[in-house]
Protein backbone atom coordinates (compact mmCIF):
# COMPACT_ATOMS: atom_id res chain seq x y z
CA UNK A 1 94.96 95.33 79.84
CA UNK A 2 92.75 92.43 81.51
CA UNK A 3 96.24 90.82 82.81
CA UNK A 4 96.49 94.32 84.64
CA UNK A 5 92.79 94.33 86.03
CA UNK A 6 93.63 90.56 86.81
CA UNK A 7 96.79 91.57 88.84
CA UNK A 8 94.92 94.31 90.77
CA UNK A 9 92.46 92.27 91.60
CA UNK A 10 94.50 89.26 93.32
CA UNK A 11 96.44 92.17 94.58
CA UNK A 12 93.41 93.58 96.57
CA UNK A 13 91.92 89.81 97.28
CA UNK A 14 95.39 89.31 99.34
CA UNK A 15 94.69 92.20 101.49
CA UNK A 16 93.84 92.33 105.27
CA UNK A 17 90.11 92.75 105.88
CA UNK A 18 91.27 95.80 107.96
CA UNK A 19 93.10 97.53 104.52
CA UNK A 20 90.04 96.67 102.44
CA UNK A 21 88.14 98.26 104.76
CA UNK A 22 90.77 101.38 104.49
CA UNK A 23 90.19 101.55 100.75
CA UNK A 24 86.35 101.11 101.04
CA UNK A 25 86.30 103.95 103.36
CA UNK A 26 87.52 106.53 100.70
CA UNK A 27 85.15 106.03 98.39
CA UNK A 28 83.29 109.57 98.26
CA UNK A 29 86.32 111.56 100.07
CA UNK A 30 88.61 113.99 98.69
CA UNK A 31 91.39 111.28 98.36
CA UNK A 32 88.98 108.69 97.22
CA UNK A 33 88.17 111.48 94.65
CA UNK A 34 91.71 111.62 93.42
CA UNK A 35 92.74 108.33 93.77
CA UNK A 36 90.11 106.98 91.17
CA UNK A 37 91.32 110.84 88.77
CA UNK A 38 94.50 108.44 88.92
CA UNK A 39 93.39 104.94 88.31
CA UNK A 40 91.46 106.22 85.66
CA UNK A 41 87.64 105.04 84.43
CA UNK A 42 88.70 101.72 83.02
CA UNK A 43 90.63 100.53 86.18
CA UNK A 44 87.61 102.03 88.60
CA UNK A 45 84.93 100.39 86.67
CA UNK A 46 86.45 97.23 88.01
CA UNK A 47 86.21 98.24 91.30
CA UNK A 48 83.05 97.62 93.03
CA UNK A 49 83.30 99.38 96.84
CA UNK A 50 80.89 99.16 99.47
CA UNK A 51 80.83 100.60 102.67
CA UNK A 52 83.65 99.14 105.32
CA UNK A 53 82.37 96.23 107.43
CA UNK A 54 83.32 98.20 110.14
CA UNK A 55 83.63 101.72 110.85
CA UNK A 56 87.26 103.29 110.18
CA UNK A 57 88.85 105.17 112.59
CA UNK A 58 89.87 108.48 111.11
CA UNK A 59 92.56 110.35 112.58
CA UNK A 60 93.20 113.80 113.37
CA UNK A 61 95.77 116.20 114.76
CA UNK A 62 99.13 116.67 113.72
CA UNK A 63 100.84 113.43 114.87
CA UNK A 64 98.85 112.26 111.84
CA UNK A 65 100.62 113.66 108.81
């Protein structure tokens, strides 16, 4: 199980300031909700968010989806 945390974690150190910012964003929405139902507690104790560095964009309207 720690190779796994290990994994995710060099997995989410290679990503684009911009996409941690994306995940960081979640935390406390609906999807952020159900993404860590899905992770699980073990994998989301792991994960320590803070707010996005900068503010993300969201979008809205059908072109969207």
């Amino acid at each position: 199980m720690e190779e796994f945390f290990n994994q995710i974690r060099e997995r989410y150190m290679a990503l684009s300031d911009e996409e941690k910012d994306t995940i960081r964003a979640m935390a406390g929405t609906e999807q952020g909700r159900v993404l860590s139902k899905v992770l699980g507690p073990e994998l989301m104790s792991q994960i320590r968010l803070r707010r996005p560095a900068t503010p993300v964009q969201q979008r809205r309207g059908l072109a969207t989806r």
